[in-house]
N, C-alpha and C. Protein backbone atom coordinates (compact mmCIF):
# COMPACT_ATOMS: atom_id res chain seq x y z
N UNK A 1 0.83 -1.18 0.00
CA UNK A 1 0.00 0.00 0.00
C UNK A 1 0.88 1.25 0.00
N UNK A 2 0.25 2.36 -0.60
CA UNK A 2 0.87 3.62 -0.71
C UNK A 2 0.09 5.12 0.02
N UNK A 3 0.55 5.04 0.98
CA UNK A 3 0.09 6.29 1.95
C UNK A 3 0.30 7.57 1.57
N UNK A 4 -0.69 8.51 2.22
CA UNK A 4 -1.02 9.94 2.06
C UNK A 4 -0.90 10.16 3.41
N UNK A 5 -0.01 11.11 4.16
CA UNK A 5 -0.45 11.47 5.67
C UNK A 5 -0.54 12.69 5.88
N UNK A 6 -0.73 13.31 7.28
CA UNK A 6 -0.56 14.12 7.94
C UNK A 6 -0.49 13.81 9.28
N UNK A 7 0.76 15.16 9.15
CA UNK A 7 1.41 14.80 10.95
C UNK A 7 1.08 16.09 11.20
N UNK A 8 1.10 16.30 12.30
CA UNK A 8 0.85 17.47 13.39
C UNK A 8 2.36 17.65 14.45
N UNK A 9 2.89 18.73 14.32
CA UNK A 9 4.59 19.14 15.71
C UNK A 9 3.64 19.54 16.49
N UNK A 10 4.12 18.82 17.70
CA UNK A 10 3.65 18.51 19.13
C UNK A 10 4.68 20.24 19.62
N UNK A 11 5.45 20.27 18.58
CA UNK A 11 6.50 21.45 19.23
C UNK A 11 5.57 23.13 18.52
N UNK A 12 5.02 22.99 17.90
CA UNK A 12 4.91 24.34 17.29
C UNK A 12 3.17 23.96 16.28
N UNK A 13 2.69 23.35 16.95
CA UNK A 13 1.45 22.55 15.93
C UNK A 13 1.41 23.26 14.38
N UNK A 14 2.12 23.26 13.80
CA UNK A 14 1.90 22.62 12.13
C UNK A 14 1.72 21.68 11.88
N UNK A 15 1.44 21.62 10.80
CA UNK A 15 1.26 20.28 10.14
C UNK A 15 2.44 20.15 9.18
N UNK A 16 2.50 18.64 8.58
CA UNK A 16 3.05 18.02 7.66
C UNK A 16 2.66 16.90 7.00
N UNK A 17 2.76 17.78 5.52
CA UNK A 17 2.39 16.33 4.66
C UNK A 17 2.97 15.52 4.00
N UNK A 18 2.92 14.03 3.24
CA UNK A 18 3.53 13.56 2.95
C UNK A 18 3.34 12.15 2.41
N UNK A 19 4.26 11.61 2.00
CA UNK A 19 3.75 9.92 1.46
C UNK A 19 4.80 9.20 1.39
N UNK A 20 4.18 8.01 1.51
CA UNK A 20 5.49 6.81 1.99
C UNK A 20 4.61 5.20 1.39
N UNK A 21 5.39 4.38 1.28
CA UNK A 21 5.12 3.04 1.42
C UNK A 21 4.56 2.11 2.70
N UNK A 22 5.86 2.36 3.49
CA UNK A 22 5.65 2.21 5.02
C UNK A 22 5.74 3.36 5.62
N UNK A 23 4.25 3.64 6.82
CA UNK A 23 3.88 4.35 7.45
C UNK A 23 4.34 4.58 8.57
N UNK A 24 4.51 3.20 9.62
CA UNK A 24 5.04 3.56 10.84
C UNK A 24 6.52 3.49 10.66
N UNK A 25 7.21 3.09 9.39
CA UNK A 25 8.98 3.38 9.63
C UNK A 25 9.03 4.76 9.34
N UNK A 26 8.39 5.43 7.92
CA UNK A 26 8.36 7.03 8.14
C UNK A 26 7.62 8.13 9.31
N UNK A 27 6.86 7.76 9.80
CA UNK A 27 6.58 8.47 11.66
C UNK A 27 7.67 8.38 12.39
N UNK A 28 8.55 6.66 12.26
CA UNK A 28 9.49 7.00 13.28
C UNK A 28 10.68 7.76 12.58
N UNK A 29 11.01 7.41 11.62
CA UNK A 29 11.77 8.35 11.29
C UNK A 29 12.21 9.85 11.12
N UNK A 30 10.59 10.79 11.20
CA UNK A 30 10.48 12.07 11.35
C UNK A 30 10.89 12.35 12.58
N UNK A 31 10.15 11.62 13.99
CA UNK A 31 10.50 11.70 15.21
C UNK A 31 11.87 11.37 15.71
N UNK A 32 12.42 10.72 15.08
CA UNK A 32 13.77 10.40 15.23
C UNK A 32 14.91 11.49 14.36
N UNK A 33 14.06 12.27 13.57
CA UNK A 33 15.23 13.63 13.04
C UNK A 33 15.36 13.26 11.88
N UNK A 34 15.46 11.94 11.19
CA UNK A 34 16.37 11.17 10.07
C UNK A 34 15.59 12.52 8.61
N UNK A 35 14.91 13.17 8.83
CA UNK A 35 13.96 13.53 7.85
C UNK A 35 13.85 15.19 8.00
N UNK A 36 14.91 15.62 6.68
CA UNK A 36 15.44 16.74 7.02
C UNK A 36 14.12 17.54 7.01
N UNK A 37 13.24 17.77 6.21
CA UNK A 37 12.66 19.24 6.00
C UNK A 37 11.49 18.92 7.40
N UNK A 38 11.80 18.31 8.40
CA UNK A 38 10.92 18.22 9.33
C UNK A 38 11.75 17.73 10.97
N UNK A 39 12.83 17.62 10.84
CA UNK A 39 14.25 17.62 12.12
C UNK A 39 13.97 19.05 13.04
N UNK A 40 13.73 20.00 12.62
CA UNK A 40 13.44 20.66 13.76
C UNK A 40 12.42 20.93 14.53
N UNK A 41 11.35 20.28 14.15
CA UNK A 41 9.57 20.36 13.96
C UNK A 41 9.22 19.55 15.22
N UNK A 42 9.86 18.52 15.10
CA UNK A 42 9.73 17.08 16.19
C UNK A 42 9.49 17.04 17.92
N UNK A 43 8.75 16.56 17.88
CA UNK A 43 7.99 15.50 17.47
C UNK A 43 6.91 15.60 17.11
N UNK A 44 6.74 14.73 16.08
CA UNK A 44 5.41 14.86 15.80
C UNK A 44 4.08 13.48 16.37
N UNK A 45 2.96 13.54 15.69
CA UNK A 45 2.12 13.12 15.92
C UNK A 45 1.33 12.56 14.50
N UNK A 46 0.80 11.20 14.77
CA UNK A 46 0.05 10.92 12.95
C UNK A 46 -1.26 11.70 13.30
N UNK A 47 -1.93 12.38 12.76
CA UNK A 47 -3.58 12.90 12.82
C UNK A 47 -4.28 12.42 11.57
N UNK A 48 -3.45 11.92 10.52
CA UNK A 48 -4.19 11.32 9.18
C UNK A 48 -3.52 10.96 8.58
N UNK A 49 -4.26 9.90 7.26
CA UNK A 49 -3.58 9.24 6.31
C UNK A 49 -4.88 8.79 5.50
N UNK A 50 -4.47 8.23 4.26
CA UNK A 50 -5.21 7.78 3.28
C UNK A 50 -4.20 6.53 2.61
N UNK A 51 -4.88 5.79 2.36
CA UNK A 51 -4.23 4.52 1.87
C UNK A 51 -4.47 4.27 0.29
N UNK A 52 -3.67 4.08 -0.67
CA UNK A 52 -3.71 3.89 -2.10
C UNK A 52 -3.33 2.89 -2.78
N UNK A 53 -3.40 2.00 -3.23
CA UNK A 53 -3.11 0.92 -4.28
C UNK A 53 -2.07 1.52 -4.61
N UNK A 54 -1.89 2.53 -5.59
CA UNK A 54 -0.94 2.95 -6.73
C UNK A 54 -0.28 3.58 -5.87
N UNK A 55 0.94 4.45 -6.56
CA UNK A 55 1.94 4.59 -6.00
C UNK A 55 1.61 6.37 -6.55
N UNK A 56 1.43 6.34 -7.88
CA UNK A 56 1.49 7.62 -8.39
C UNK A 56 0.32 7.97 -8.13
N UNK A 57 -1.46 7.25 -7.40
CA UNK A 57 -2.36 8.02 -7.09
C UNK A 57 -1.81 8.57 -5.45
N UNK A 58 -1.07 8.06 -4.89
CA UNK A 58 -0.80 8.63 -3.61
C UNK A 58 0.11 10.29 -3.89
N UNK A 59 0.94 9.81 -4.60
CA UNK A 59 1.62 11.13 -4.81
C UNK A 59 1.10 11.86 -5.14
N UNK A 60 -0.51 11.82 -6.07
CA UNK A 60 -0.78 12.90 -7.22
C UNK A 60 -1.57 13.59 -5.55
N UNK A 61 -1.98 12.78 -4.81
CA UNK A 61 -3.13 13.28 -3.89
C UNK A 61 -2.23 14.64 -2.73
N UNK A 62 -0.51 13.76 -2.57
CA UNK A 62 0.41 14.36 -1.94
C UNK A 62 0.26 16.01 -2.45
N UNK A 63 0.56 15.98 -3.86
CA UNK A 63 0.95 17.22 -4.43
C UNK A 63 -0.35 18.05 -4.17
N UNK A 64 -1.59 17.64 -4.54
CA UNK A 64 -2.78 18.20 -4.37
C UNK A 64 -2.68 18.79 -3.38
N UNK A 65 -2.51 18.37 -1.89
CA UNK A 65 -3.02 18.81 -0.37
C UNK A 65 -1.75 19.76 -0.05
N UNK A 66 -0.35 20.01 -0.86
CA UNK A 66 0.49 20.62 -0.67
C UNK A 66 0.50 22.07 -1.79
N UNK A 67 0.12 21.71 -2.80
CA UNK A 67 -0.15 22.81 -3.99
C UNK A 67 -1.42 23.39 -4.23
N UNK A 68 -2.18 23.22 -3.84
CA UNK A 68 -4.08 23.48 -4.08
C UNK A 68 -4.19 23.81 -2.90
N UNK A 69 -4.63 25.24 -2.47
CA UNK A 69 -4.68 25.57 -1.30
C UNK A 69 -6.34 24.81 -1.25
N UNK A 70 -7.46 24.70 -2.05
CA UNK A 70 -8.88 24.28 -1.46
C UNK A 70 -8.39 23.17 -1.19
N UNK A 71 -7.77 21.98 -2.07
CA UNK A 71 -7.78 20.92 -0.87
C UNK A 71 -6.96 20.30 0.34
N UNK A 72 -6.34 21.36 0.31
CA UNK A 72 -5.69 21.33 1.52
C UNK A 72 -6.97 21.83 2.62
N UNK A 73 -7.19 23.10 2.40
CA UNK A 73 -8.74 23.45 3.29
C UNK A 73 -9.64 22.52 3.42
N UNK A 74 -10.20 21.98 2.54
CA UNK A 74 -10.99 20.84 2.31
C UNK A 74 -10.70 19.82 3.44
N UNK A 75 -9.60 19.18 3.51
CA UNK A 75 -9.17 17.93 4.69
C UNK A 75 -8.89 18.46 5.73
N UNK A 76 -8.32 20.05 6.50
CA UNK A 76 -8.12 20.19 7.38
C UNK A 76 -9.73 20.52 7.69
N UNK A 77 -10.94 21.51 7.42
CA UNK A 77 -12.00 21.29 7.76
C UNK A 77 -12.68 19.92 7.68
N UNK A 78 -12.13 19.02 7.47
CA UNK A 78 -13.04 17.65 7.81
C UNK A 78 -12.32 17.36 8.77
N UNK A 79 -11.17 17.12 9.15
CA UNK A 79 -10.29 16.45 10.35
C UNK A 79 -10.44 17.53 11.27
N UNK A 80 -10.33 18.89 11.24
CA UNK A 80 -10.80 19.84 12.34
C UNK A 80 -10.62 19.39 13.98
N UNK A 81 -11.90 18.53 14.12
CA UNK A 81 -11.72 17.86 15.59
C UNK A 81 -10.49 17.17 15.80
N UNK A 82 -10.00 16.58 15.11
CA UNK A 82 -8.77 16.04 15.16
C UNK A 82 -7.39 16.38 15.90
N UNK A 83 -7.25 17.61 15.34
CA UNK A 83 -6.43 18.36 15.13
C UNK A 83 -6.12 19.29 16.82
């Protein structure tokens, strides 16, 4: 499977998005620093994910929630409570 996430810094609450194959080796790896554009952010927290067959529908969804400001709005007003 091919993941879509979002993490939340427990240090400064942003978020971060992102995609991976394996889910819980990339969580630990953010929390553990190994993962530069997010080493000073840490620790974080999972608050979401989406799961994909394909590899390139996960990414296309990645770029979406990072480049398209509506759907980025879009998922943070549905996860809201979450958050």
């Amino acid at each position: 499977m091919n993941y879509v996430y979002v993490l939340k810094s427990t240090k400064d609450n942003e978020l971060y998005i992102g995609s991976t194959t394996d889910l819980r080796r990339r969580l630990r790896e953010h929390n553990e620093g190994k993962a530069f554009s997010t080493k000073l952010r840490r620790p974080f927290e999972l608050v979401y994910y989406e799961a994909y067959r394909g590899l390139e529908d996960a990414r296309d969804r990645e770029k979406a929630l990072k480049l398209r400001g509506n759907s980025r709005k879009h998922l943070i007003n549905r996860i809201s409570r979450s958050l």
